[in-house]
C-alpha atoms as a PDB file:
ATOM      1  CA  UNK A   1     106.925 106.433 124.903  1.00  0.00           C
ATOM      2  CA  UNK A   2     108.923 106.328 122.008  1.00  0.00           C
ATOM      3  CA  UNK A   3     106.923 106.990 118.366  1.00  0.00           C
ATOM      4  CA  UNK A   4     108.414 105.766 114.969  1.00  0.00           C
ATOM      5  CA  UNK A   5     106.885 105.449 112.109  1.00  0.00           C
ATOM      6  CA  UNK A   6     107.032 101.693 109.724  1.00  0.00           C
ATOM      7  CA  UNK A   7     105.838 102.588 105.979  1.00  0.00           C
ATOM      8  CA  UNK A   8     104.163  99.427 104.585  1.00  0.00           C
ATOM      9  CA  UNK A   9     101.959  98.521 101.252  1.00  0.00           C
ATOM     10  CA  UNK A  10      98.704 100.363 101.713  1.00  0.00           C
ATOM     11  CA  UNK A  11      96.800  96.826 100.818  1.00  0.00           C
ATOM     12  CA  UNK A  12      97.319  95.667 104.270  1.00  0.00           C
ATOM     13  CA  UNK A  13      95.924  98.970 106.041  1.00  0.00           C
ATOM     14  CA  UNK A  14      93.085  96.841 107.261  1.00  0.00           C
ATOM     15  CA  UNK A  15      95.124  93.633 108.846  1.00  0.00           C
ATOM     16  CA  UNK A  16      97.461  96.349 110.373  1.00  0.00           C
ATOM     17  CA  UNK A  17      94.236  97.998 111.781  1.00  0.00           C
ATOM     18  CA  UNK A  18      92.720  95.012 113.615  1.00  0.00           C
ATOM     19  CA  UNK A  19      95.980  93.087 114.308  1.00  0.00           C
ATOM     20  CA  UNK A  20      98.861  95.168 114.648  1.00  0.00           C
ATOM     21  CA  UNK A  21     102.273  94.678 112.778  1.00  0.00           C
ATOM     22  CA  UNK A  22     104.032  91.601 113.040  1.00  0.00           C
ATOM     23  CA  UNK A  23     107.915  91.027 112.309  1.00  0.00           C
ATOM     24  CA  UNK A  24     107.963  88.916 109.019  1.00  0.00           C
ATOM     25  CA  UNK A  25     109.460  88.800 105.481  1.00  0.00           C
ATOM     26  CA  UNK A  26     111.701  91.760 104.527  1.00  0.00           C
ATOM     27  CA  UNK A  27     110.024  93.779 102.193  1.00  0.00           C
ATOM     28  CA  UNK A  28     112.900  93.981  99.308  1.00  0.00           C
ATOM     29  CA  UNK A  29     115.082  91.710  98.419  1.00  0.00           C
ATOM     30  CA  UNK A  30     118.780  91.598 100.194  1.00  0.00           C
ATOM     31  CA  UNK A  31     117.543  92.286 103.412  1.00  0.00           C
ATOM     32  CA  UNK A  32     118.742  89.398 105.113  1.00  0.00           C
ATOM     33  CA  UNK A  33     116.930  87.289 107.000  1.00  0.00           C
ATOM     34  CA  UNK A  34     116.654  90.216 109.887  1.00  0.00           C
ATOM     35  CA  UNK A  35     112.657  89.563 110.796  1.00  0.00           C
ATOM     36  CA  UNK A  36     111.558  92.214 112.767  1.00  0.00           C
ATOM     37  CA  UNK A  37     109.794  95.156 112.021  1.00  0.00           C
ATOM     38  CA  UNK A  38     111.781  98.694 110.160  1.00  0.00           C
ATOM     39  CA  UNK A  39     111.044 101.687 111.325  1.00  0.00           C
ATOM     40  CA  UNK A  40     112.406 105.442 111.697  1.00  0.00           C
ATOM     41  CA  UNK A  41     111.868 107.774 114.729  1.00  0.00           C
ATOM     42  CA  UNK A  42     109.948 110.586 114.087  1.00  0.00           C
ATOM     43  CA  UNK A  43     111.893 113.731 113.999  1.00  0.00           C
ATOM     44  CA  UNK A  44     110.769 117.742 113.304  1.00  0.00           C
ATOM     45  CA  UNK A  45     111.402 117.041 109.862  1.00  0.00           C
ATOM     46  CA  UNK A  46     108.921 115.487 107.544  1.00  0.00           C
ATOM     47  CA  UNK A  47     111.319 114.298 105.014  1.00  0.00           C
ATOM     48  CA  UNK A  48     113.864 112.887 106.996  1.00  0.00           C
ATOM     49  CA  UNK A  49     111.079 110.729 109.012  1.00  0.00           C
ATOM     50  CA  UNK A  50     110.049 109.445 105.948  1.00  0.00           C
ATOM     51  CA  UNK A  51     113.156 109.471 104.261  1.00  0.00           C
ATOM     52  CA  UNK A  52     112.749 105.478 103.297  1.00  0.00           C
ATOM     53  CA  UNK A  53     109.820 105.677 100.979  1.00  0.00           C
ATOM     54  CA  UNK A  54     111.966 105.926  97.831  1.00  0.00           C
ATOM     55  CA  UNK A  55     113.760 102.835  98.632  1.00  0.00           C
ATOM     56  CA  UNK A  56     111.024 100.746  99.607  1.00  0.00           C
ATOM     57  CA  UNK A  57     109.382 102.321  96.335  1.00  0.00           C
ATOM     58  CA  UNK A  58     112.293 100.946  94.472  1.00  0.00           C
ATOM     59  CA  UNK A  59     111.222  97.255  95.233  1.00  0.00           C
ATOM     60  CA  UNK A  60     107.482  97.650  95.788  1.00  0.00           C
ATOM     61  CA  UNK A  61     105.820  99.602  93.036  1.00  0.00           C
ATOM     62  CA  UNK A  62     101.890  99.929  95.207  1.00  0.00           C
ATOM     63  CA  UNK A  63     100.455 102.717  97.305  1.00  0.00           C
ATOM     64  CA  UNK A  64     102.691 103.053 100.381  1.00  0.00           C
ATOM     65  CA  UNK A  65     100.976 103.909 104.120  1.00  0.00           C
ATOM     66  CA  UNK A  66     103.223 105.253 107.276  1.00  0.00           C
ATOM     67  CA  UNK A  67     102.383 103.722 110.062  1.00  0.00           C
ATOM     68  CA  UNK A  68     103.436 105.881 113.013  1.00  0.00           C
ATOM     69  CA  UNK A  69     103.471 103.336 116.117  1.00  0.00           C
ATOM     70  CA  UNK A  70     104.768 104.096 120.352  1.00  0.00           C
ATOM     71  CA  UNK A  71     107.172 101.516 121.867  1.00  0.00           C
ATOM     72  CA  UNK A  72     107.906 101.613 125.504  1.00  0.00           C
ATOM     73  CA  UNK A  73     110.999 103.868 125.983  1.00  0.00           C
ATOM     74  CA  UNK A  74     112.652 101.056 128.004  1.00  0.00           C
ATOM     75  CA  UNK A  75     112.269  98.240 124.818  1.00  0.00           C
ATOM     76  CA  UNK A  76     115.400  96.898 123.322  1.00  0.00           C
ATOM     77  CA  UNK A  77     116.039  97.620 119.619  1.00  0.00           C
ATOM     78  CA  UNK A  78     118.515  97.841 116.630  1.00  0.00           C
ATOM     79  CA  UNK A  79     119.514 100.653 114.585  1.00  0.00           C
ATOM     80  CA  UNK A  80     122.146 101.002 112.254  1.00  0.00           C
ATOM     81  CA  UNK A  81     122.650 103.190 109.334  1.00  0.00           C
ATOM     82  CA  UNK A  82     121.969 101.629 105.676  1.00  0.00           C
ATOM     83  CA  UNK A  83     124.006  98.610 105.150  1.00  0.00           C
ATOM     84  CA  UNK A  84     126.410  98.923 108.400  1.00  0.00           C
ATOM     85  CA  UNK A  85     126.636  96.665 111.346  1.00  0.00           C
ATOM     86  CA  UNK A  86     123.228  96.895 114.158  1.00  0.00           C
ATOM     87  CA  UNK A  87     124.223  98.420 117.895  1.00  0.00           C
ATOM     88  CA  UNK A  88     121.655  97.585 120.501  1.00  0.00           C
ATOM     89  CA  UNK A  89     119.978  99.884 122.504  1.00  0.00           C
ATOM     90  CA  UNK A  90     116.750 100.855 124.568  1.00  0.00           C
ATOM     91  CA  UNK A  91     114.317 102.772 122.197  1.00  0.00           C
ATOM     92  CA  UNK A  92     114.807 106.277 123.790  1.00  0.00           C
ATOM     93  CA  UNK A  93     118.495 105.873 123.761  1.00  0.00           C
ATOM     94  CA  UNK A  94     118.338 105.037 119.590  1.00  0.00           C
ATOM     95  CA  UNK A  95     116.170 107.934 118.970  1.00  0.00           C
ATOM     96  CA  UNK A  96     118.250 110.670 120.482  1.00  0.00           C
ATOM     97  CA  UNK A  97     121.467 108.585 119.076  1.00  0.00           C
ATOM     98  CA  UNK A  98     120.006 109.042 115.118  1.00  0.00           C
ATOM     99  CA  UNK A  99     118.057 112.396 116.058  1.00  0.00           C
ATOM    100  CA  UNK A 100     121.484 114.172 117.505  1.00  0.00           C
ATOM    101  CA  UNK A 101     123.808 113.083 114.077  1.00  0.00           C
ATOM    102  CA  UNK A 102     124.725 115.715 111.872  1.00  0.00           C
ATOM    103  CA  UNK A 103     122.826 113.623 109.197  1.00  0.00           C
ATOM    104  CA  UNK A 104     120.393 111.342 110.255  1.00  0.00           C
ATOM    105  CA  UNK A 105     119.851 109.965 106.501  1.00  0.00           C
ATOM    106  CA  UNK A 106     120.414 106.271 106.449  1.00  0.00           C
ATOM    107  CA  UNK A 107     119.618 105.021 109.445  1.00  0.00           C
ATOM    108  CA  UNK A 108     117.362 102.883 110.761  1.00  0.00           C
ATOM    109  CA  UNK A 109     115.560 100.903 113.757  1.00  0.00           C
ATOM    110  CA  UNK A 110     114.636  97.430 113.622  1.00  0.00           C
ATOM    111  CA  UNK A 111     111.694  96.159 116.556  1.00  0.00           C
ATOM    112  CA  UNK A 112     112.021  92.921 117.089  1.00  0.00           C
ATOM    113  CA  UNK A 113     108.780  91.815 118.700  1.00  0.00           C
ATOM    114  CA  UNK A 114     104.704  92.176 117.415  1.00  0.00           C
ATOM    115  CA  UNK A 115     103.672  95.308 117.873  1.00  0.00           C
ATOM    116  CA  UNK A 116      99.842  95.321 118.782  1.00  0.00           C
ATOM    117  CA  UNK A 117      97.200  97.384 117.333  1.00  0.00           C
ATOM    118  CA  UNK A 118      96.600  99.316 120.584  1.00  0.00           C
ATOM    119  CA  UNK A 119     100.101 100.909 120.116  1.00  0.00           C
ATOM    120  CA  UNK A 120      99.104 102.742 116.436  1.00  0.00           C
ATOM    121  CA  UNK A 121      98.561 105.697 116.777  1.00  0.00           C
ATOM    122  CA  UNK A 122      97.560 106.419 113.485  1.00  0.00           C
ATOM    123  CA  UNK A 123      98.090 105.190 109.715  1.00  0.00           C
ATOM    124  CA  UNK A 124      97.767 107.802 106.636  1.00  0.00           C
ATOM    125  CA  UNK A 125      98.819 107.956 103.239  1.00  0.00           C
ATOM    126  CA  UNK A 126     102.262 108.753 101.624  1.00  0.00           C
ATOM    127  CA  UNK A 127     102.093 110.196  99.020  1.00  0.00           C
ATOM    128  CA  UNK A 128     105.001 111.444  96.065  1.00  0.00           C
ATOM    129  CA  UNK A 129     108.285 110.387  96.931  1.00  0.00           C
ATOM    130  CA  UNK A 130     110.698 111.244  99.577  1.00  0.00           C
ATOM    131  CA  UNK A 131     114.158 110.300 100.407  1.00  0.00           C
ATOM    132  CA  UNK A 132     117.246 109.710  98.569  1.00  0.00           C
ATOM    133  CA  UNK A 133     118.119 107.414  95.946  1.00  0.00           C
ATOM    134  CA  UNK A 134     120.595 104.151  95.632  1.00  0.00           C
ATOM    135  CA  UNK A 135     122.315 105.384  99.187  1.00  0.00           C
ATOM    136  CA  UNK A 136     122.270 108.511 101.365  1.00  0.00           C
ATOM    137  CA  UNK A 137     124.913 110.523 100.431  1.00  0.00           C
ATOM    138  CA  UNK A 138     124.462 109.670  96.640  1.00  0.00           C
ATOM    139  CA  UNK A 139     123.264 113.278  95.387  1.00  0.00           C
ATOM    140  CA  UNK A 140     124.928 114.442  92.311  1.00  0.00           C
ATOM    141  CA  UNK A 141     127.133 111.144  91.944  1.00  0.00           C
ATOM    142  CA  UNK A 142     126.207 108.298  89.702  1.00  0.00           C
ATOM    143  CA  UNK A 143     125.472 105.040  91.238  1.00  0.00           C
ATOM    144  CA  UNK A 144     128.177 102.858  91.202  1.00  0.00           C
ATOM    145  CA  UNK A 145     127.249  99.387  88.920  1.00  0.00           C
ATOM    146  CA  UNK A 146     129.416  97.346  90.400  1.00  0.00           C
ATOM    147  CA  UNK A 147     128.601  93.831  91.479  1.00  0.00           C
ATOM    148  CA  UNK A 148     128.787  94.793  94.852  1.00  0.00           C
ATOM    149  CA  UNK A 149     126.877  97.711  94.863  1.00  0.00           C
ATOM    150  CA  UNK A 150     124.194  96.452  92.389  1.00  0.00           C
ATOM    151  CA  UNK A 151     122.051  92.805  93.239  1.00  0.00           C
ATOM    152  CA  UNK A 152     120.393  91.157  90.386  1.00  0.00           C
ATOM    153  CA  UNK A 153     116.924  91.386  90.154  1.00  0.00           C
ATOM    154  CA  UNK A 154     117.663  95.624  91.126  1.00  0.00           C
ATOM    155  CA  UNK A 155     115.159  97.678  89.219  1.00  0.00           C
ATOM    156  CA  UNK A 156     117.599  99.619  86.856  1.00  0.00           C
ATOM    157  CA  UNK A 157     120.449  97.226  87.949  1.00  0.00           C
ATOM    158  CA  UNK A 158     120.888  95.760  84.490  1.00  0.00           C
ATOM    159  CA  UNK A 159     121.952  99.172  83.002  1.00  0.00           C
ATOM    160  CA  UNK A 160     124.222 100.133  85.024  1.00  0.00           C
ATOM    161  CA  UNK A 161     125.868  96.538  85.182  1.00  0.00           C
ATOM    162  CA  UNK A 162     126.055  97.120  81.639  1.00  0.00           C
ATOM    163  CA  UNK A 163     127.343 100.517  82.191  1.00  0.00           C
ATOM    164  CA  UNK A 164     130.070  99.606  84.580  1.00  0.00           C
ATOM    165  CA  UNK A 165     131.715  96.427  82.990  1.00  0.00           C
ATOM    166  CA  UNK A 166     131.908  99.312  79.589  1.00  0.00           C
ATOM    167  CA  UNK A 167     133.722 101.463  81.984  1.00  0.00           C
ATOM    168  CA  UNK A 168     135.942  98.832  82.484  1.00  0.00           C
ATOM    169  CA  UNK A 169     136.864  97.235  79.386  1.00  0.00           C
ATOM    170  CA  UNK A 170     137.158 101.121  77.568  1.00  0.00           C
ATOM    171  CA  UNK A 171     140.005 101.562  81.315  1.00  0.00           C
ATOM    172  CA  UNK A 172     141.723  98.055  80.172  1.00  0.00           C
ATOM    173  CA  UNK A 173     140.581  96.494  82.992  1.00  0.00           C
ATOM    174  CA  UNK A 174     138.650  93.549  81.739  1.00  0.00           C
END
């Protein structure tokens, strides 16, 4: 059996108790309309498994739980790292893909079906926060402000909007 691990808002620890997870709305904005349920595989490393926390912290300011879950090793998923395109694979097959990488940051595994409250294993709190910030590989670099890069409605995204489109009129570039 495969075992990953969904973080979700700590208000539903009780639904997810008696009735499992279910795929539905993304839980930050820019998603896409992907439903299915994010997770990460769990790996020796504490901080890598719950490497997302941050970002989902970014868009959802409550009390975050991890939900650590078992899938069948045979079940089809996705997994892709942040923001790239999603490869298909059995669940066993996209845990030792991400777990054998140099740098496992960024990825992720999306189930696509219910998962039932017989396959939780267990839910506990997370608590401080783990993970990396705008992107993976973004220590010691600021975040770009670029349209692209930053959505409206970001948390922080008006600043460096503001920041970048100074950057560009003080290069001539307006």
């Amino acid at each position: 059996m495969a075992t990953f691990v969904h973080v979700a808002p700590a208000r539903l620890e009780k639904t997810i108790r008696r009735v499992g997870l279910r795929p539905g709305r993304a839980l930050f904005p820019g998603a896409g309309d992907s439903a299915g349920i994010y997770a990460f595989p769990v790996l020796p490393s504490h901080t890598l498994t719950h490497q997302w926390t941050r970002e989902v912290l970014k868009w959802r300011r409550e009390p975050l739980i991890g939900v650590r879950l078992r899938v069948p090793d045979a079940q089809i998923v996705r997994y892709a790292r942040y923001n790239e395109v999603w490869t298909e694979a059995r669940a066993s097959a996209a845990i030792a893909d991400i777990a054998a990488r140099p740098d496992p940051r960024g990825w992720e595994v999306l189930l696509d079906g219910p998962v039932p409250a017989s396959a939780i294993m267990t839910i506990y709190p997370l608590r401080g926060v783990i993970g990396w910030r705008h992107r993976p590989d973004a220590h010691a670099r600021a975040p770009c402000g670029c349209p692209a890069c930053v959505m409206r409605g970001e948390p922080g995204g008006r600043k460096l909007r503001a920041a970048y489109a100074a950057k560009d009129r003080a290069d001539g570039l307006d």
